[in-house]
N, C-alpha and C. Protein backbone atom coordinates (compact mmCIF):
# COMPACT_ATOMS: atom_id res chain seq x y z
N UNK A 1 68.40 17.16 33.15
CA UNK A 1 67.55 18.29 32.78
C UNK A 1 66.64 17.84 31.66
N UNK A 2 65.13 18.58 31.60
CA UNK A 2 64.03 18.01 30.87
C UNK A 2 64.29 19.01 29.21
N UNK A 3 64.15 18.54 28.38
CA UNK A 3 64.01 19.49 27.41
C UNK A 3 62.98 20.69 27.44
N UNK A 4 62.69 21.83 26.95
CA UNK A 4 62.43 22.53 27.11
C UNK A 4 61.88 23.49 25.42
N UNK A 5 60.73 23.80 25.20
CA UNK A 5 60.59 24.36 24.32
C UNK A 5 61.35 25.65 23.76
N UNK A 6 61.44 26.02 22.62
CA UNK A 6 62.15 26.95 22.18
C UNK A 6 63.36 27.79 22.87
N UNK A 7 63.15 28.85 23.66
CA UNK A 7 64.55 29.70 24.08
C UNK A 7 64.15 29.26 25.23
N UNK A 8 63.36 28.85 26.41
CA UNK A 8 63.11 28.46 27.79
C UNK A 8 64.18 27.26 28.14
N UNK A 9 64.80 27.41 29.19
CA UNK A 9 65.55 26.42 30.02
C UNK A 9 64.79 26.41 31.20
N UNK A 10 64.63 24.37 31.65
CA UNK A 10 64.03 24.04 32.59
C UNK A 10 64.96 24.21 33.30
N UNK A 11 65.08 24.15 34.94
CA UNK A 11 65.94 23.77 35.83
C UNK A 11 65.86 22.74 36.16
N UNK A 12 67.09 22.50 36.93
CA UNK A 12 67.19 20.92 37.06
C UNK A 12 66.87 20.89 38.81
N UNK A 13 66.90 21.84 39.40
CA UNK A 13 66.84 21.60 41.08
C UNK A 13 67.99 21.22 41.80
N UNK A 14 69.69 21.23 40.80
CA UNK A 14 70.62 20.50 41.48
C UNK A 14 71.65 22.07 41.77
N UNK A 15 72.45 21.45 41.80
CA UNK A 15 73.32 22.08 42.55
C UNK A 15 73.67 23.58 43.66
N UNK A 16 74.31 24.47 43.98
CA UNK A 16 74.46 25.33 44.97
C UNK A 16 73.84 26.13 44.84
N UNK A 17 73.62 26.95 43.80
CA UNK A 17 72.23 27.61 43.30
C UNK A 17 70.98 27.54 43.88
N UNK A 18 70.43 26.23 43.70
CA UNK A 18 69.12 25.62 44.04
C UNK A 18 69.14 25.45 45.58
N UNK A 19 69.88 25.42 46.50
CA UNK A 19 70.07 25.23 47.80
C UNK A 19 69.31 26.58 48.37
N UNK A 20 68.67 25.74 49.75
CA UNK A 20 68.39 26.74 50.77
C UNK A 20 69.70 27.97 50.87
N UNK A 21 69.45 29.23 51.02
CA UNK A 21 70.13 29.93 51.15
C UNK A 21 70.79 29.73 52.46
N UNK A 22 70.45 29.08 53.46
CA UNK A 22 70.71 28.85 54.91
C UNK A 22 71.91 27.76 54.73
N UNK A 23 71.46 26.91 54.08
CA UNK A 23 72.49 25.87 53.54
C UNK A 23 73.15 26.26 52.72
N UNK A 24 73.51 27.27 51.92
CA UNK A 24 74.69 27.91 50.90
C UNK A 24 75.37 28.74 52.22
N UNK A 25 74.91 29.33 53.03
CA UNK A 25 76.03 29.96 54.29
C UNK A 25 76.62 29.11 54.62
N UNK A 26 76.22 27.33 55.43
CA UNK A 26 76.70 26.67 56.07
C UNK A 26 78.02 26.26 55.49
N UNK A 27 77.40 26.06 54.13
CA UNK A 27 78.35 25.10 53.30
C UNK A 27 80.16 26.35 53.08
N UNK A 28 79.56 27.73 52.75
CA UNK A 28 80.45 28.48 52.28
C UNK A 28 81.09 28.84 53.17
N UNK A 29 80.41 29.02 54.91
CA UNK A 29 81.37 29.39 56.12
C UNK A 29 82.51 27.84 56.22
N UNK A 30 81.95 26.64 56.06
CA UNK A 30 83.21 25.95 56.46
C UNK A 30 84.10 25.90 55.31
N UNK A 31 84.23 26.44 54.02
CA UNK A 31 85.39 26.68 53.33
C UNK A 31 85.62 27.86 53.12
N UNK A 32 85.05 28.41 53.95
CA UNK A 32 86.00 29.85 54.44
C UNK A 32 86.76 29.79 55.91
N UNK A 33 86.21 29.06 56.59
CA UNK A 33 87.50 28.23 57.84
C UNK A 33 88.36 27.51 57.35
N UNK A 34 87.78 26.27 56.34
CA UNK A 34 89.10 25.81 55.77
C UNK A 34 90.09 26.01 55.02
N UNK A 35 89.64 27.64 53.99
CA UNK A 35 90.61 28.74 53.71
C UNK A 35 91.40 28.48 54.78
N UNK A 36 90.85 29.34 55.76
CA UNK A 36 91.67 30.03 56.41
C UNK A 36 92.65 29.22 57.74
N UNK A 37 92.23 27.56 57.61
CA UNK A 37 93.06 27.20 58.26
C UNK A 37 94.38 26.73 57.79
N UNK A 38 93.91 26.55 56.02
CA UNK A 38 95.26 25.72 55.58
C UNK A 38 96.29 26.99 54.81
N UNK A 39 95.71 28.37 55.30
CA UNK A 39 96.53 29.57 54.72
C UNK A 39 96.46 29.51 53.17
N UNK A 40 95.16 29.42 53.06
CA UNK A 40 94.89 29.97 51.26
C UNK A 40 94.28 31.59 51.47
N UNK A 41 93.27 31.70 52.64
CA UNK A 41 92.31 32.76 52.46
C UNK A 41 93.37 33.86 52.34
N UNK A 42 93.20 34.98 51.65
CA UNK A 42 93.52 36.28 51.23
C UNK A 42 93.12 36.77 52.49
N UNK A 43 93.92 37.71 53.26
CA UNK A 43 92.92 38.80 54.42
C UNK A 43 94.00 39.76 53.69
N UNK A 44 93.08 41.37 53.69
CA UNK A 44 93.75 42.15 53.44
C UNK A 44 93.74 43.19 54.57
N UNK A 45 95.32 43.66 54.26
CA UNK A 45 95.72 44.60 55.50
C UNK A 45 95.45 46.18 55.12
N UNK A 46 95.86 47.11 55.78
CA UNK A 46 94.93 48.40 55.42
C UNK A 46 95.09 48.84 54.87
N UNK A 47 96.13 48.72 53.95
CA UNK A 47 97.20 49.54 52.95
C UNK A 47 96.06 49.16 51.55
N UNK A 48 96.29 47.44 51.85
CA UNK A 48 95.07 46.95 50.73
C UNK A 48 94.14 47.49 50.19
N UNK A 49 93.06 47.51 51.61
CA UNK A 49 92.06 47.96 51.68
C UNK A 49 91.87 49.49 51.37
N UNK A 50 92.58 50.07 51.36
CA UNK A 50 92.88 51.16 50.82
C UNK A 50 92.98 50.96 49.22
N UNK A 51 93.65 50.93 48.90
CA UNK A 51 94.22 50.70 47.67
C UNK A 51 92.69 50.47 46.45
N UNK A 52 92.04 49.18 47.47
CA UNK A 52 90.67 48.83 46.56
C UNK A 52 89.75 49.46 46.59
N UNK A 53 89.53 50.34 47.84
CA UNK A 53 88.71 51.62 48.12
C UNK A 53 88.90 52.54 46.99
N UNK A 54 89.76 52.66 47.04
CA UNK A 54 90.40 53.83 46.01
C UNK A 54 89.95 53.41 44.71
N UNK A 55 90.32 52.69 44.18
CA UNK A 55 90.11 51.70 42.66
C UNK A 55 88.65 51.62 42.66
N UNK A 56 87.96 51.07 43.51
CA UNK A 56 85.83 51.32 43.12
C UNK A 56 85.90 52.79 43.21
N UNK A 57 86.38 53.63 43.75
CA UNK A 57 85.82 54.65 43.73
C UNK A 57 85.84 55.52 42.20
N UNK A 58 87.23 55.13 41.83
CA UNK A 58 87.69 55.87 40.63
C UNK A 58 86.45 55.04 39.30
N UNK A 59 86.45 53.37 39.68
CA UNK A 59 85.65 52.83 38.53
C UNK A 59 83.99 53.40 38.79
N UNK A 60 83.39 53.83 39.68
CA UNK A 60 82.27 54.15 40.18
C UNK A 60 81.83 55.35 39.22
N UNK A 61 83.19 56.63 39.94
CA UNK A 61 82.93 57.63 39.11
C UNK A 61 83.08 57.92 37.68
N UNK A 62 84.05 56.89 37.20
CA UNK A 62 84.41 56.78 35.35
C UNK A 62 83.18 56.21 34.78
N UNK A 63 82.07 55.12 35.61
CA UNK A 63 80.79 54.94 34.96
C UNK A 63 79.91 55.86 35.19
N UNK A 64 79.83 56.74 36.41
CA UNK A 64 78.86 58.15 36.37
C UNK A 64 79.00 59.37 35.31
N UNK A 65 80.53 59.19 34.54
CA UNK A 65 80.67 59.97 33.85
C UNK A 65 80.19 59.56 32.50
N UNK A 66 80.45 58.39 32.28
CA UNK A 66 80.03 58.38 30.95
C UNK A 66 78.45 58.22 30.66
N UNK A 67 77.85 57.44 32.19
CA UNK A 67 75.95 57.66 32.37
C UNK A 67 75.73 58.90 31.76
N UNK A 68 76.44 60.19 32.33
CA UNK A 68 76.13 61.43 32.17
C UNK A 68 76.45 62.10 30.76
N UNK A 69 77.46 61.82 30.07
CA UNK A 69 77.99 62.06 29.02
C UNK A 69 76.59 61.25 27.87
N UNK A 70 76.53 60.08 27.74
CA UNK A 70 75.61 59.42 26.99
C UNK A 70 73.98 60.04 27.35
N UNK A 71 74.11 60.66 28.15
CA UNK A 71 72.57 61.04 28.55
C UNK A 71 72.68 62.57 27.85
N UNK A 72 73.38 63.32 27.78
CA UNK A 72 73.93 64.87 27.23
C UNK A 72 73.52 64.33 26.14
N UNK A 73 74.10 63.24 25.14
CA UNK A 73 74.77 63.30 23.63
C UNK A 73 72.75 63.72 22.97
N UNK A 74 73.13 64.26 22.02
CA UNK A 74 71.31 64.82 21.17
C UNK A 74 71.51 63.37 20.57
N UNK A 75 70.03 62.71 20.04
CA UNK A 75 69.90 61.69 19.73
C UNK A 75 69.54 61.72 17.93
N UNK A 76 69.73 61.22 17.39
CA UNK A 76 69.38 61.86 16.08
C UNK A 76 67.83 60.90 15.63
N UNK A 77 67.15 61.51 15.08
CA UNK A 77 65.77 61.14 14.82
C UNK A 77 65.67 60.74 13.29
């Protein structure tokens, strides 16, 4: 990487980031087969899937509440 004046960072053009997005699928579908052939990949069953449904929903609405709460509060001048 090139130095870079003050708070600016150059890029360097390397790694997975910088890749064709077409080539970040390729690369990420075959270690998501090879997850899943050597029995690392996680699959979740419906109980799971439930479970995490449930959990965004509750974190979803605990940040709509406090959006709403902080938007109420009078601001002092």
């Amino acid at each position: 990487m090139t130095q870079a004046s003050g708070n600016e960072r150059q890029r360097s053009g390397r790694g997975f980031a910088s890749m064709d997005p077409e080539k970040q699928r390729a690369i990420s579908s075959k270690g998501g087969r090879a997850a899943h052939r050597s029995g690392n990949a996680h699959e979740f069953d419906s109980q799971q899937a439930r479970e995490a449904g449930r959990l965004g929903g509750r974190a979803r609405a605990a940040n709509a509440r406090r959006r709403m709460q902080a938007e109420n509060q009078p601001t002092a001048h």
